[in-house]
Structures are given as structure tokens and as C-alpha cells.
Protein backbone atom coordinates (compact mmCIF):
# COMPACT_ATOMS: atom_id res chain seq x y z
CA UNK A 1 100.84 86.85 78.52
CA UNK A 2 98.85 89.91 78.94
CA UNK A 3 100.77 92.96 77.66
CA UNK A 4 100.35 95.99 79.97
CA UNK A 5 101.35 99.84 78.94
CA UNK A 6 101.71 102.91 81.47
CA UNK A 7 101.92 106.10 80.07
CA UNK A 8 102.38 108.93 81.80
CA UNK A 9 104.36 110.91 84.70
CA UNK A 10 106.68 110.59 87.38
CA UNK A 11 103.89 108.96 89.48
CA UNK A 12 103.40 106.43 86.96
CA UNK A 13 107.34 105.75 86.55
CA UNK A 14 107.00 105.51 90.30
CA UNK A 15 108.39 108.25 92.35
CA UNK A 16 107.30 108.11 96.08
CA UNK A 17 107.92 104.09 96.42
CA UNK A 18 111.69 103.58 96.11
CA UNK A 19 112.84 100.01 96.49
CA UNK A 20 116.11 99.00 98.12
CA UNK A 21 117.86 99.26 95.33
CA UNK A 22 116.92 102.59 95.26
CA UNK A 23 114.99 101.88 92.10
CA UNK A 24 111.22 103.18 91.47
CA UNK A 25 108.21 100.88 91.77
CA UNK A 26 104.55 102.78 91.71
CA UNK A 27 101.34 101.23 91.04
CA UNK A 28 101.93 100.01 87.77
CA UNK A 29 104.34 97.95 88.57
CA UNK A 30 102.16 96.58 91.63
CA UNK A 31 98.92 95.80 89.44
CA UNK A 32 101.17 94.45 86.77
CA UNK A 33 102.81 91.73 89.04
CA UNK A 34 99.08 91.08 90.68
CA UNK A 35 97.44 90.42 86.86
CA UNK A 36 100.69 88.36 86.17
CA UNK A 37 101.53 91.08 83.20
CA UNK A 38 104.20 92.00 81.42
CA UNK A 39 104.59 95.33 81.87
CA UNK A 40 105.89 98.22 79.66
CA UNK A 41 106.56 101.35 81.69
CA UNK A 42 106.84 104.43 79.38
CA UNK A 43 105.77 107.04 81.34
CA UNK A 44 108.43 110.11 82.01
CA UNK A 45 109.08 112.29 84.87
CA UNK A 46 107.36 115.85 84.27
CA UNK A 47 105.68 114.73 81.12
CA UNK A 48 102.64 116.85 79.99
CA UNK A 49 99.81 115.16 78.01
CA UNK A 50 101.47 116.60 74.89
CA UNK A 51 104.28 114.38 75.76
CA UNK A 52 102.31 111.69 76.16
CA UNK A 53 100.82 111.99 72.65
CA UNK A 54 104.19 112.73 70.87
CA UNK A 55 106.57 110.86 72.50
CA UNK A 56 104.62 107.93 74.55
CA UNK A 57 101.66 107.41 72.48
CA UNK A 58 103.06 105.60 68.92
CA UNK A 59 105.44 103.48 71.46
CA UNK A 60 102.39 102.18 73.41
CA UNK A 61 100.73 101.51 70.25
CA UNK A 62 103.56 99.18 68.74
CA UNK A 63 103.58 97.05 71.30
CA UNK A 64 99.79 96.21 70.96
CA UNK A 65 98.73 96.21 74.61
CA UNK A 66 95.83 94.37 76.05
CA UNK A 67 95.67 97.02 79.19
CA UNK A 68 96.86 100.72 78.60
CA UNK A 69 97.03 102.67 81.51
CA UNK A 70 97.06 106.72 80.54
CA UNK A 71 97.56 108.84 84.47
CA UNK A 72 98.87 112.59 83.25
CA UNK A 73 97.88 116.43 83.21
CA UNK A 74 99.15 117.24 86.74
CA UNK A 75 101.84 118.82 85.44
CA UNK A 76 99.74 120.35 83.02
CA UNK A 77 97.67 122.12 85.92
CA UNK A 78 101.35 122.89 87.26
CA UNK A 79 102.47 125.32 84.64
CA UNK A 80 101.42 128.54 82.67
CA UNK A 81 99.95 128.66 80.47
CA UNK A 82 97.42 126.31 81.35
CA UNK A 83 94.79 125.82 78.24
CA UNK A 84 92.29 122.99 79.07
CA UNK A 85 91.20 122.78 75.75
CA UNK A 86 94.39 121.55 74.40
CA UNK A 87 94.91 119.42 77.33
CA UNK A 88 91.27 117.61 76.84
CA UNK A 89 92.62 116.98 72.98
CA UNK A 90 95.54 114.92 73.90
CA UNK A 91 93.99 113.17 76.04
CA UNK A 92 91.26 112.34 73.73
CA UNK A 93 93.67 111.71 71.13
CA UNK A 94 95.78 109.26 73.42
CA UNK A 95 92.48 107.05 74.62
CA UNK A 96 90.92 106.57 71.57
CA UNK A 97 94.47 105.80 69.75
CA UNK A 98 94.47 102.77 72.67
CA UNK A 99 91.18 101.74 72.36
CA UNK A 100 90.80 101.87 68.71
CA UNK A 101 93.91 99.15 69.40
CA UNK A 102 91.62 96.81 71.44
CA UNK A 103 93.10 97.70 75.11
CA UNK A 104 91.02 97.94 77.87
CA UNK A 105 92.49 101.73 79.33
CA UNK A 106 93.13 102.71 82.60
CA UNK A 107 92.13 106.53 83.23
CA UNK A 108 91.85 108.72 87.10
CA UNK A 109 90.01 111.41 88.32
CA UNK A 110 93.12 113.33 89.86
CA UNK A 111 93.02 115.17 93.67
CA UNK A 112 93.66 118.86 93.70
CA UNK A 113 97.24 119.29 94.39
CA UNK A 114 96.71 122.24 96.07
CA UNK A 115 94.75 120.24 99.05
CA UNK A 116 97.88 118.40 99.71
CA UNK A 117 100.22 121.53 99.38
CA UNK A 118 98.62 123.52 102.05
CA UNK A 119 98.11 126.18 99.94
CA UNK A 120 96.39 129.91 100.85
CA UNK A 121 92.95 130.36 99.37
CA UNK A 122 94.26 132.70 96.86
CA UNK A 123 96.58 130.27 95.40
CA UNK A 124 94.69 126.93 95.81
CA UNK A 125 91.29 128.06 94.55
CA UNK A 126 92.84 128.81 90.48
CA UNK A 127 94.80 125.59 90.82
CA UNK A 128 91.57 123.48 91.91
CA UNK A 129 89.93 125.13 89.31
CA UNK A 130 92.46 124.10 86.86
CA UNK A 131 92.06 120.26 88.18
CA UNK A 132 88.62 120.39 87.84
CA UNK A 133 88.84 121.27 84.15
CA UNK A 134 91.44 118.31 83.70
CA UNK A 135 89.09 115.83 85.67
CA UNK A 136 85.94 117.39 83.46
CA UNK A 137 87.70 116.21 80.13
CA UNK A 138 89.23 112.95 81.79
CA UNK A 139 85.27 112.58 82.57
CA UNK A 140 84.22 113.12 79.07
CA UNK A 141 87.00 110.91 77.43
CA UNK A 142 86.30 107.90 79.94
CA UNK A 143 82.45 108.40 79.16
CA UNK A 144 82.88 108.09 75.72
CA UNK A 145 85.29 105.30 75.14
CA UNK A 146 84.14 103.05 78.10
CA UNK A 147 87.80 103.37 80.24
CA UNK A 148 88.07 101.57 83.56
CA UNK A 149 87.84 105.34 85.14
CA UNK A 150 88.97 105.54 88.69
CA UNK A 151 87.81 108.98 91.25
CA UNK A 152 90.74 109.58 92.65
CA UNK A 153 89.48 112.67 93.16
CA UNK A 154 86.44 111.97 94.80
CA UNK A 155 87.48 109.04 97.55
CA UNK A 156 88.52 110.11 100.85
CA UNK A 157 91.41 107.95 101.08
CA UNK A 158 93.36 109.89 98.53
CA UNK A 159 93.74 113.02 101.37
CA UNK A 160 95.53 110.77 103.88
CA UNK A 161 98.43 112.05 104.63
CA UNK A 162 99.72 108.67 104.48
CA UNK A 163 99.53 108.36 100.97
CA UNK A 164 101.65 110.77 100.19
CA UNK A 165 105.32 110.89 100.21
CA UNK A 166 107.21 113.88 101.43
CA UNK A 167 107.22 116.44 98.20
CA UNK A 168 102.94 115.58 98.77
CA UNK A 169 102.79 115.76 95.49
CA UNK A 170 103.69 112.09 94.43
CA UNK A 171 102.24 108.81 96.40
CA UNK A 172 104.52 106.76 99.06
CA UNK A 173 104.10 103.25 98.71
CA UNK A 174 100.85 103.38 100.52
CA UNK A 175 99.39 105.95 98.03
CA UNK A 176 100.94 103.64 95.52
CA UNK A 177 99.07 100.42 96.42
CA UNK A 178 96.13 102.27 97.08
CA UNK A 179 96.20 103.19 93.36
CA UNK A 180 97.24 99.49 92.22
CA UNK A 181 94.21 98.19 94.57
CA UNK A 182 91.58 101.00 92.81
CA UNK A 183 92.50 99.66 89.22
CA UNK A 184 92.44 95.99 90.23
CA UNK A 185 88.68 96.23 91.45
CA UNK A 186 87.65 97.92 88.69
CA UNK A 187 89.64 95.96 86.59
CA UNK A 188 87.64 93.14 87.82
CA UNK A 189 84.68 94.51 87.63
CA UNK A 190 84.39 94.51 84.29
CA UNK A 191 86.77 91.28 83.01
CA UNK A 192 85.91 89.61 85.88
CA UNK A 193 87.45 88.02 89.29
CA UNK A 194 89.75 85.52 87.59
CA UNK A 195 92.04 88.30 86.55
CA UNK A 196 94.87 87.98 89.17
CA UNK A 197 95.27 88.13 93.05
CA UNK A 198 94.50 91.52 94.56
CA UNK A 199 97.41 93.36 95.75
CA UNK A 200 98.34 93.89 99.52
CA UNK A 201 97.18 96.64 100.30
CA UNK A 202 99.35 97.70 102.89
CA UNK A 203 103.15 99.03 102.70
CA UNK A 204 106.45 96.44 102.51
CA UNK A 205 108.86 98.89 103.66
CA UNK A 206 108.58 101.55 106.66
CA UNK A 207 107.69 105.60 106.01
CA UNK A 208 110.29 107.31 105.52
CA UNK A 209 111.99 108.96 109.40
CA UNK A 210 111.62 112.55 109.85
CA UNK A 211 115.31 112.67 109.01
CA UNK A 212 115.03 111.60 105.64
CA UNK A 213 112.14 113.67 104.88
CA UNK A 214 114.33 116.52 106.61
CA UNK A 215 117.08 115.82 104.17
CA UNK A 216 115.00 114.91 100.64
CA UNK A 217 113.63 118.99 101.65
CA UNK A 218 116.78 120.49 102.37
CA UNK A 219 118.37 118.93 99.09
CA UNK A 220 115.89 117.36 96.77
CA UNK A 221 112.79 119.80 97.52
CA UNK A 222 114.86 122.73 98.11
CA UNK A 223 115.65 122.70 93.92
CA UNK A 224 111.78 121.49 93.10
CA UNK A 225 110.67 124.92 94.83
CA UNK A 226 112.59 127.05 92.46
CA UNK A 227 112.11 125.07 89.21
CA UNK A 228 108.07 125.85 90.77
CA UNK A 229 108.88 129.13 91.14
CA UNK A 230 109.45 129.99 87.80
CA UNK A 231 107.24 128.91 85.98
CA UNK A 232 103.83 128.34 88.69
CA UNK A 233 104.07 130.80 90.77
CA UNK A 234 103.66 133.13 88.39
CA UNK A 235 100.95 132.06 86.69
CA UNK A 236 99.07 131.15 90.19
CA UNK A 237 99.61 135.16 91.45
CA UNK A 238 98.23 136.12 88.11
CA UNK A 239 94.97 133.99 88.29
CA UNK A 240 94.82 134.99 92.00
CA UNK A 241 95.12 138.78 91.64
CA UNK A 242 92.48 138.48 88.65
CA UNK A 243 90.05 136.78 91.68
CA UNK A 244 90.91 139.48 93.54
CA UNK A 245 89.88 142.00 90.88
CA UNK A 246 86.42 139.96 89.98
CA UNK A 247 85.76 137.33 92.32
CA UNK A 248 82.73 135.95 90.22
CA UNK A 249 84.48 135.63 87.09
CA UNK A 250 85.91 132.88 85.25
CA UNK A 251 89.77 132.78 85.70
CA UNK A 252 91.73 134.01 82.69
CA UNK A 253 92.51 130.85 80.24
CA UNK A 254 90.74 128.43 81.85
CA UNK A 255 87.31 128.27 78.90
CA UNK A 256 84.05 126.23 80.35
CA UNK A 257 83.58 125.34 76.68
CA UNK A 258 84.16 121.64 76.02
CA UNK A 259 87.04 120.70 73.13
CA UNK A 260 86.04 120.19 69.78
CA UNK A 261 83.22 117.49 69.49
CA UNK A 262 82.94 117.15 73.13
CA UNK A 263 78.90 118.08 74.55
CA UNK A 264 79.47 120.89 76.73
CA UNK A 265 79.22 119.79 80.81
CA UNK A 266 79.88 121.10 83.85
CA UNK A 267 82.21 120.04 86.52
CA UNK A 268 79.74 120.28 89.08
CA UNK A 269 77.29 117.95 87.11
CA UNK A 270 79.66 115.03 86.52
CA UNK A 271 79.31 111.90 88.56
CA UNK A 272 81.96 111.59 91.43
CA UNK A 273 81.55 108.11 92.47
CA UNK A 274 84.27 105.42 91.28
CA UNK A 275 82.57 103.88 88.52
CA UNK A 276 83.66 101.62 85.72
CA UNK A 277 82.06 103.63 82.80
């Protein structure tokens, strides 16, 4: 049986599609079931791509996967510091580790947060900038070792409002199966159609009510906004009031220089279309 890995964050564990049982599903779960995999979920809820490297990466690597799956550095963007160097290290570190294994690995393009957020200019243009440094190396890493490489980023499904759950910061179900339906294509794309049945697309339970959504932000969201508080925030008004200062220059800690061994690129140059690279 085809052995299947996730690594990385809460949206990989699943957060935004709770089941009945009031257990978490997500996409891997979804594109495991529809290639008839076994899956291995190791990803962790507010893991960084450090994490992934330290904790998730020699775990994924004993169990010898055919398909790795490797979706983190929003909550890398979502604290301060923020260096993107580093960040495009791990991540290097984590695909090649998989590939060098044999998998075939799953990597995104991640939206900008701060789209979905409704963030003031101020605020959202240092985050976006921050995503499109993480996308840039995700970009580079997927180039070079051949990942099934999904633009999240760049497909226009992935602002519905539908697809995200309440916190808009982790897919409902819909955003879910969207995400299990991008990977299957492009999945088959490259091994070919025989790979599994495509998942349904559409959602098996109905959006949450206003209520609920009401509640999960008077409990569950309330406490989110001050663990964000401490530790974004602050790092957000600091790259904001250095826009302020100098509007043309480059944000404080976020380098346009490439990591080590990378060719230096820029954002703006880098193919947006979903591609199988």
C-alpha cells in the first residue's frame, strides 16, 4: 500500500473540518482515502518549519514514504522575528531529505493571510511581503527537486470566503477539499490517472450557523487574538512604522538575497500558474 506522510501545521492536522466526532480531518486525510493510502499524519498545530525539520522530519523519513506532503511557514510569517533566509533552509533541508528518500513531495504556494484577515494597508502590506518571501523559497525548492508544487497563492478560488472557516486563517471543509482536489490533479499529472478516484469536491457536512461562529469568537478566537498580540502585532507595527518612515525601502529583516546555494530571483519573476514542476 502506498505510504503517505503530512508534515506540517494545524491545517495539515486538519483544523477547519471537524468531523462528528469532533475529531480533525483536512486534506490529507481526504487525498489519502482518494489514492487508497495509508496515511501518517505528523504535522502539529503552530509548528514552524524549524519544527518541521527537528521534530517531523527524521519521523517522516523512518517510515519510508512513497508521497510526502511538506504545507508550513505560515506561522513563520506570523511571528517576529521573521528571517526568510532561515525559513528557505528548512525547507530546503526538509524536501530534499524526502526526495533523496524516493517520495514524490507535495509542496503550496501559500495565500497572504492578511487578504483573508481584513487587514489595514499598514499591517497587511509587511505581512504579504513576508508571504511572498516564503512562496519565493517554496518556488526555488519545488524548482529544484521536481515537487508536485501547487499555487495556492495564485488561484482565485483560494479567496472565497467559503473556504475558509471562521478564525479565516485555517480552511473549512470546502477549503479542505479544495486542497485535497489541487494535489490529486497534479498528482495525476505526473503518475498518471490510475492513481485513485478524485475526491468530491464539495462539503459532507453544513457551514458552520452564525451561532457557532459567534461562539468559537467569543471563546476560542477571543484567546487566539491575544496569543497574536504578543508576539505579531508587534512585529507588524514595527515593519509598518518603518514603511511609514521610507516607503521605498525594503522592510527591516526581510533580505531579497536567496539562502545559501539558491540563484538569486525575484518574487515578481516567478511563475504563478499551478504547475507540476
Amino acid at each position: 500500500m502506498t505510504v503517505f506522510v503530512a508534515l506540517g501545521d494545524s491545517t495539515t492536522v486538519g483544523f477547519g473540518d471537524r468531523l462528528p466526532d469532533g475529531s480533525w480531518r483536512g486534506w490529507a486525510q481526504i487525498l489519502a482515502a482518494a489514492l487508497g493510502a495509508r496515511l501518517h499524519n505528523l504535522a502539529d498545530s503552530g509548528a514552524q518549519t524549524a519544527d518541521v525539520v527537528a521534530g517531523q522530519l527524521p519521523r517522516a523519513l523512518d517510515l519510508r514514504p512513497d508521497i510526502a506532503a511538506v504545507l508550513v511557514g505560515t506561522n513563520d510569517t506570523l511571528r517576529s522575528p521573521f528571517d526568510p533566509a532561515r525559513v528557505a533552509a528548512n525547507l530546503e533541508r526538509t524536501v530534499a531529505a524526502l526526495r533523496a528518500g524516493g517520495a514524490e513531495v507535495l509542496t503550496i504556494r501559500l495565500p497572504d493571510p492578511g487578504r483573508m484577515f481584513g487587514l489595514p494597508g499598514p499591517l497587511a502590506r509587511p505581512l504579504a511581503r513576508r508571504m511572498r518571501d516564503l512562496n519565493a523559497a517554496a518556488d526555488l525548492v519545488a524548482d529544484r527537486h521536481r515537487t508536485v508544487h501547487f499555487d495556492a497563492a495564485g488561484h482565485s478560488d483560494s479567496y472565497d470566503r467559503r473556504m475558509w472557516s471562521v478564525d479565516r486563517l485555517h480552511p473549512s471543509e470546502r477549503g479542505h477539499r479544495f486542497l485535497a482536489c489541487s494535489f490529486f490533479d497534479l498528482l495525476a499529472a505526473r503518475l498518471g490517472p490510475g492513481i485513485g478516484n478524485r475526491p468530491d469536491p464539495s462539503p459532507s457536512s453544513p457551514p458552520p450557523t452564525r451561532a457557532a461562529q459567534a461562539w468559537w469568537m467569543a471563546t476560542q478566537g477571543t484567546r487566539w487574538m491575544i496569543r497574536r498580540s504578543t508576539d505579531l502585532l508587534p512585529g507588524l507595527l514595527g515593519l509598518a512604522y518603518a514603511e511609514l518612515r521610507t516607503p521605498t525601502a525594503s522592510p527591516a529583516g526581510l533580505p531579497t538575497a536567496s539562502p545559501a546555494g539558491f540563484p538569486t530571483a525575484s518574487p515578481a519573476g516567478l511563475p504563478l500558474s499551478d504547475r507540476v514542476a
